[in-house]
Protein backbone atom coordinates (compact mmCIF):
# COMPACT_ATOMS: atom_id res chain seq x y z
CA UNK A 1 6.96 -6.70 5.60
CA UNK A 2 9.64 -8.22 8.00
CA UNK A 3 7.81 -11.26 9.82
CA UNK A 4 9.30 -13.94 11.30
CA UNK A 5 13.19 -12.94 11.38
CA UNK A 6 15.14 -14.70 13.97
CA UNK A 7 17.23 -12.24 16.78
CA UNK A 8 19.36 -14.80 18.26
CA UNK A 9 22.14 -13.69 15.77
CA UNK A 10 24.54 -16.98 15.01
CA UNK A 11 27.13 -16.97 12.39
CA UNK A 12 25.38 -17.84 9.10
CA UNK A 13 22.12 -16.68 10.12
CA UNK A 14 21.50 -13.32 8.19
CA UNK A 15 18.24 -12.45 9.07
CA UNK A 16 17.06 -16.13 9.39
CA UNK A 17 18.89 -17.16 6.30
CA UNK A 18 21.73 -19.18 7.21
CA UNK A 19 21.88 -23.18 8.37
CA UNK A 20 20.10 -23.55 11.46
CA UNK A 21 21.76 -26.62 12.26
CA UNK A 22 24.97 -24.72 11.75
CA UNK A 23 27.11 -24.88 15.55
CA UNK A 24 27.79 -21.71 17.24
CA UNK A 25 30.90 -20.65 18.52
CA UNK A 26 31.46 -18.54 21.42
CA UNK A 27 29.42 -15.95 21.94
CA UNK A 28 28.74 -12.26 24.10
CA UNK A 29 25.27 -11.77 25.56
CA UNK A 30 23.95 -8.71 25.51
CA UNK A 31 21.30 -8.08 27.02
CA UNK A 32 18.43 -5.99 25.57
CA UNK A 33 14.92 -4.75 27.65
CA UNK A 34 11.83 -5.98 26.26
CA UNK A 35 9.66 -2.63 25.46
CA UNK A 36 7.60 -1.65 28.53
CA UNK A 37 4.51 0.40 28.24
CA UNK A 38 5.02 3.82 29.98
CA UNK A 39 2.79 6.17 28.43
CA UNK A 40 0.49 5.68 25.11
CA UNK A 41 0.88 8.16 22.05
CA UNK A 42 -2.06 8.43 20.17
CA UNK A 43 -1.19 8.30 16.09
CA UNK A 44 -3.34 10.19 13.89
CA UNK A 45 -6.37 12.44 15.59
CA UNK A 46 -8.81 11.60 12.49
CA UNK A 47 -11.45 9.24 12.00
CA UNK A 48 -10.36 8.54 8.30
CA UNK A 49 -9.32 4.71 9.05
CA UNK A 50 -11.67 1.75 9.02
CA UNK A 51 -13.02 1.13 12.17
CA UNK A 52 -13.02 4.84 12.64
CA UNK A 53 -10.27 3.55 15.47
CA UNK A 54 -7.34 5.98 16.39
CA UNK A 55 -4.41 4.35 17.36
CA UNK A 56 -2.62 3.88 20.13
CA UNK A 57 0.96 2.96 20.86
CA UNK A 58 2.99 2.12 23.52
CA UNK A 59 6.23 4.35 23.60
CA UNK A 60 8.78 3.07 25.55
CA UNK A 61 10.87 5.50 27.62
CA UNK A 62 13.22 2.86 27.15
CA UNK A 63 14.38 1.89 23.99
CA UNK A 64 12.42 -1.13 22.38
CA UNK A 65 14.67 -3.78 21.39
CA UNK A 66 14.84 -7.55 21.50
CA UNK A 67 15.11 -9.28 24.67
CA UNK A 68 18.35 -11.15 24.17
CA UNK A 69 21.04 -11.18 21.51
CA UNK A 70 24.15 -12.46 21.07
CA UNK A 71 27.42 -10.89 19.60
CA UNK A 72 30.67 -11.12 19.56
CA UNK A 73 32.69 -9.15 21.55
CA UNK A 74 34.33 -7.36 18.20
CA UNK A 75 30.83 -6.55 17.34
CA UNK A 76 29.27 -5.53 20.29
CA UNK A 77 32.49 -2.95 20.65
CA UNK A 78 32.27 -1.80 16.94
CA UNK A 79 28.17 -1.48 16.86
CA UNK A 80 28.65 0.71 20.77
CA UNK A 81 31.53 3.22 18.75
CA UNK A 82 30.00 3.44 15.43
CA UNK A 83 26.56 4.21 17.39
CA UNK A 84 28.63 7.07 19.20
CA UNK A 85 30.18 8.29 15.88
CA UNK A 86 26.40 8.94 14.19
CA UNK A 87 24.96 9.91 17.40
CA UNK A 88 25.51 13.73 16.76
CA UNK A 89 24.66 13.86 13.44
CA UNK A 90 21.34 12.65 13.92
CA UNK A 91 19.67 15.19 16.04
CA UNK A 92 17.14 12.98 17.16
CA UNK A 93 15.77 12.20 13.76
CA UNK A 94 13.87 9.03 13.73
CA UNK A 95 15.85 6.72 10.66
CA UNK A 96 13.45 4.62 8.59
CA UNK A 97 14.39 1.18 6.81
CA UNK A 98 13.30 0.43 3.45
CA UNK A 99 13.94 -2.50 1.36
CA UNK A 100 12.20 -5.85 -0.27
CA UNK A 101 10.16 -8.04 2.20
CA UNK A 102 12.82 -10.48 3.84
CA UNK A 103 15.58 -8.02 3.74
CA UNK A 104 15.75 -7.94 7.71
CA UNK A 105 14.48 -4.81 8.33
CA UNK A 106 12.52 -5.37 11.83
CA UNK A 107 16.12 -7.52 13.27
CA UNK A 108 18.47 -4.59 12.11
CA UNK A 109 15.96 -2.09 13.14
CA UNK A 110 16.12 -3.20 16.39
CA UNK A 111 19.97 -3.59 17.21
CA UNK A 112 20.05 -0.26 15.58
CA UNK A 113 17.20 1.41 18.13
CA UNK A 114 19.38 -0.29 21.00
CA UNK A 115 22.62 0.84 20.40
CA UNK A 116 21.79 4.62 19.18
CA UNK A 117 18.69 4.59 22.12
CA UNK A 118 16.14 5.07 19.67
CA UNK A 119 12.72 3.45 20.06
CA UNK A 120 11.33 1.06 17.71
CA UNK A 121 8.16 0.60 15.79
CA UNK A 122 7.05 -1.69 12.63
CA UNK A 123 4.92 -0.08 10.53
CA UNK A 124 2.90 -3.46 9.25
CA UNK A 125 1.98 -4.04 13.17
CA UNK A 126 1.02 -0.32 13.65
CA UNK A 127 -1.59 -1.07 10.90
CA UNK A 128 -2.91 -3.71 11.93
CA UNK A 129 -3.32 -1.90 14.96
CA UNK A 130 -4.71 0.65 13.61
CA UNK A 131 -7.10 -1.06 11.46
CA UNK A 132 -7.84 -4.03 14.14
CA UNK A 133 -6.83 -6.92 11.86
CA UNK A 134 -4.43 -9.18 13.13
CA UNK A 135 -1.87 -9.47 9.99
CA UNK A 136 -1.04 -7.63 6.56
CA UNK A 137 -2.24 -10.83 4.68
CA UNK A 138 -5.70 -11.00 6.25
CA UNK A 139 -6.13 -6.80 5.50
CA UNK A 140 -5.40 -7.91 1.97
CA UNK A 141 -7.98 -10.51 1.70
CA UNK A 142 -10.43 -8.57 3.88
CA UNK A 143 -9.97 -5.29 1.94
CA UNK A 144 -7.25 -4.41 -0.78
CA UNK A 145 -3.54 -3.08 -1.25
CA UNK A 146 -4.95 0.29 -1.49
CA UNK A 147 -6.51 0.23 1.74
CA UNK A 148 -3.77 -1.29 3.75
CA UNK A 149 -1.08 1.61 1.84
CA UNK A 150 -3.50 3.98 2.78
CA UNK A 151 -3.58 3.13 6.16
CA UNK A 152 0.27 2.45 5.93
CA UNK A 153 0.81 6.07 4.96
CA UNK A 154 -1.33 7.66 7.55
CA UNK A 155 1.12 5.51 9.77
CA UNK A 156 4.00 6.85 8.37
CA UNK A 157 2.48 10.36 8.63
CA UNK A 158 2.50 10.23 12.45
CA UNK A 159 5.42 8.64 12.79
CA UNK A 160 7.31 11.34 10.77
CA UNK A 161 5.64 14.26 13.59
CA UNK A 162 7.94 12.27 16.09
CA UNK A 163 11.66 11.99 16.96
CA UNK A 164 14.46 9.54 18.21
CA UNK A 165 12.55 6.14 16.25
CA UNK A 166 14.02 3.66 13.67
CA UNK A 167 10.83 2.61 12.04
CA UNK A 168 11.16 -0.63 9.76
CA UNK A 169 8.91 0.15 7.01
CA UNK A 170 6.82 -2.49 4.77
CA UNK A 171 8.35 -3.61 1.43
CA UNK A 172 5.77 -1.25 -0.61
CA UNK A 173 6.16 2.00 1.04
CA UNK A 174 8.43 3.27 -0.87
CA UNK A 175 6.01 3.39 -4.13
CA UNK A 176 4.12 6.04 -3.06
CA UNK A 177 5.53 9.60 -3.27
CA UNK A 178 3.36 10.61 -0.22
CA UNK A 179 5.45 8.26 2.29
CA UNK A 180 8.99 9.62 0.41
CA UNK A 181 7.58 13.01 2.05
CA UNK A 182 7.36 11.65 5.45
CA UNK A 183 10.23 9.74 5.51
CA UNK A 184 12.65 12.30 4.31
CA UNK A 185 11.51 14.23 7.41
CA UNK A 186 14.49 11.66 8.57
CA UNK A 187 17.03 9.65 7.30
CA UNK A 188 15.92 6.92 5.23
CA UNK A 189 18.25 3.65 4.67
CA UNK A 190 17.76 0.63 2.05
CA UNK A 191 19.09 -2.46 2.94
CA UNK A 192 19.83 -4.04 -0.18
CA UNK A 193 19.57 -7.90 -0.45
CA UNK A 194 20.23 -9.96 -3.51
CA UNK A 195 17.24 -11.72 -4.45
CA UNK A 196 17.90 -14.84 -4.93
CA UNK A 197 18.78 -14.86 -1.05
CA UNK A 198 15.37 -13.18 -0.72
CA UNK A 199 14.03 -15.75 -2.78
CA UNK A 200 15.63 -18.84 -0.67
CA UNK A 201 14.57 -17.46 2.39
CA UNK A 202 11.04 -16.41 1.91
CA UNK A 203 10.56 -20.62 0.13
CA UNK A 204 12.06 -21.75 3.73
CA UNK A 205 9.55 -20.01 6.19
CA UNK A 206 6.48 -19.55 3.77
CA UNK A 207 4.67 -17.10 1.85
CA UNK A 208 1.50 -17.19 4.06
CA UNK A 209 2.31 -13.93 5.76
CA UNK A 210 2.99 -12.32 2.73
CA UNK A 211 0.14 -11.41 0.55
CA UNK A 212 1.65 -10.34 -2.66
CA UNK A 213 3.83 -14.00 -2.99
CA UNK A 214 1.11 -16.27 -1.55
CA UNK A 215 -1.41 -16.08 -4.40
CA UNK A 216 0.59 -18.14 -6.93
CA UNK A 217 0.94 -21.80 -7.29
CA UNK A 218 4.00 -23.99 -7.60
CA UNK A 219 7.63 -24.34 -6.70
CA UNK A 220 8.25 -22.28 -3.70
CA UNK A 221 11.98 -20.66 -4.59
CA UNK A 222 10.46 -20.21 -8.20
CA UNK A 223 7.82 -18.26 -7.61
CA UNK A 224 9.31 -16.10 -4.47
CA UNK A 225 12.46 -15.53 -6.86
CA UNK A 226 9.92 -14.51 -10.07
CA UNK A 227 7.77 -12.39 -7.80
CA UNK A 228 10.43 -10.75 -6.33
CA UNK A 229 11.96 -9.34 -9.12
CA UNK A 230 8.68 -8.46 -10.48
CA UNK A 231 8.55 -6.10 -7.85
CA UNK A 232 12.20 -5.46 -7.63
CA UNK A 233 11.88 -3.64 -11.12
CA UNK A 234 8.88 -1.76 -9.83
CA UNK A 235 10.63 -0.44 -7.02
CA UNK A 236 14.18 -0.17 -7.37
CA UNK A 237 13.96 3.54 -8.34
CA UNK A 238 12.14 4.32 -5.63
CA UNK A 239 14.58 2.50 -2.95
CA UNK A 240 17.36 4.31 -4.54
CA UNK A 241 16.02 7.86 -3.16
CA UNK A 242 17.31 6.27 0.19
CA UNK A 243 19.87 8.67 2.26
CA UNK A 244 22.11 5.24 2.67
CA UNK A 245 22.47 1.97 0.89
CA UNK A 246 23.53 -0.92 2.73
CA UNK A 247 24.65 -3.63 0.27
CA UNK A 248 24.88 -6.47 1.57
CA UNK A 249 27.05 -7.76 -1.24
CA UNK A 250 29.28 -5.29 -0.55
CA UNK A 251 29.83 -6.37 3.22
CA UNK A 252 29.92 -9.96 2.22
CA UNK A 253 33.22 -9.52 -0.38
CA UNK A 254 34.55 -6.90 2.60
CA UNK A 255 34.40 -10.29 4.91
CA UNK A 256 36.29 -12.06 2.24
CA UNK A 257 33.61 -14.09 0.62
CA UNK A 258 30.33 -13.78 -1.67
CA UNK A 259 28.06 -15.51 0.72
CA UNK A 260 25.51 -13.03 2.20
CA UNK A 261 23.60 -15.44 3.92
CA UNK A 262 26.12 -16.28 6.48
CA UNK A 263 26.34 -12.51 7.47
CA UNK A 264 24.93 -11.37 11.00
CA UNK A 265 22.09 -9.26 11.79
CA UNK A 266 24.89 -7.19 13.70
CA UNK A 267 27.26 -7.08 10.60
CA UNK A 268 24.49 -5.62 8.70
CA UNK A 269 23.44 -3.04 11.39
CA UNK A 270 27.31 -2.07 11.55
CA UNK A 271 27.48 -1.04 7.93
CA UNK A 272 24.09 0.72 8.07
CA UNK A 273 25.57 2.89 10.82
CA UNK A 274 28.83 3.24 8.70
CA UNK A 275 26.78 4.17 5.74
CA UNK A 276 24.56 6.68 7.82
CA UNK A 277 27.85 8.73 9.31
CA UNK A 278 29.06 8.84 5.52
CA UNK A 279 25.99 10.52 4.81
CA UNK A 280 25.28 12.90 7.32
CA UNK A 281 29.12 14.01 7.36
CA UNK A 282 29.36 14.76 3.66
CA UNK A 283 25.79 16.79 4.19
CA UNK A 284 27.58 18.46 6.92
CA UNK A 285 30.29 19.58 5.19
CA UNK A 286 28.25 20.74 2.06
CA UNK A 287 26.23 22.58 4.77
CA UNK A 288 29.22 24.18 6.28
């Protein structure tokens, strides 16, 4: 899950992590459109989720994006070529972001779905749609993990019948083998986040949206951090099957310094599209 991540990219705000009292310098706009309904798609033509509901999404013909961002000029030129470099490749498959909750998933996804045209859904909110329950943590409560991944992979299963989408998947999808089979219907791309940066932002905002953290008592950092790497263990071979890893260690010491929290949203979707052309032009070339 990916609530609560700020798009008004400054420098040192990865993802909502940096200082928010830090200044900004001068900055681009560039302007995104807010999704507009034009048509609905129905996902999923059983009866199998709670509610018996079938749900239904708005699909822009327009991409969905965030209404206003700001970059700098380098990176607004750099995230428009790199888009056109990994356009081709992609054949209108929809890409799907996996990673631990906080990692920025839903803010990437979106300057990603805007600069390659793509559309863009959250897989946590097409739940909730689908199940009629306003957030993750209250499915949770009301029900159990297992019903909110099953719902999560009959989400995933529609989404994977569909094309030209960057879907920002929850935390836990990776764990089950059933979602790996959807997903690799696409390209799939981990965005890898240290976890003690996890760990300091999840203690800033709260834990209330975010079931598996909330339960424990006690220092804030201390539990996020001992959670998360609970769960890291559990997962990291799974988020390894990803078609691209974006480390965002790596981009940090590339910028000349071991801070990733002062990275931008837009520095982060620049190496995912760097890391997605790598990919799809080596499978190229094994293909030809």
């Amino acid at each position: 899950m990916d609530a609560g991540v700020g798009l008004r990219a400054k420098p040192g705000a990865w993802a909502g992590l940096g200082n928010p009292h830090r200044s900004s310098t001068a900055r681009v706009p560039v302007s995104f459109a807010a999704e507009k309904p034009a048509r609905p798609l129905v996902l999923g033509s059983d009866s199998r989720r709670s509610r018996g509901a079938r749900l239904k999404v708005s699909c822009s013909r327009k991409p969905a994006g965030i209404e206003k961002a700001y970059y700098s000029a380098d990176e607004a030129l750099i995230l428009k070529q790199k888009a056109e470099d990994v356009i081709p490749y992609l054949n209108d498959r929809c890409i799907y972001l996996v990673g631990m909750m906080g990692s920025g998933k839903t803010t990437v996804g979106k300057i990603l779905a805007e600069v390659l045209g793509y559309s863009f859904f959250d897989s946590d909110k097409l739940v909730e749609k689908a199940v009629g329950i306003s957030s993750v943590a209250e499915i949770f409560q009301l029900h159990s993990e297992a019903f909110f991944r099953d719902n999560e992979s009959e989400v995933l299963r529609d989404l994977s019948s569909m094309h030209r989408l960057v879907v920002a998947t929850g935390g836990g999808a990776v764990i089950r083998p059933i979602n790996w089979s959807y997903m690799k219907k696409g390209l799939t791309v981990w965005l890898d986040v240290p976890l003690d940066a996890l760990a300091r932002r999840i203690a800033a905002v709260g834990t209330a949206s975010r079931p598996l953290l909330h339960q424990e008592s006690g220092d804030p950092y201390a539990k996020a951090y001992a959670k998360l790497t609970a769960l890291f263990e559990q997962r990291m071979d799974s988020y390894a099957n990803a078609d691209a890893r974006v480390s965002l260690e790596y981009i940090a010491v590339k910028q000349g310094h071991n801070d990733v929290t002062i990275l931008t949203p837009s520095a982060i979707a620049i190496e995912a599209l760097l890391m997605m052309e790598r990919f799809l032009t080596e499978k190229a070339m094994i293909r030809n």
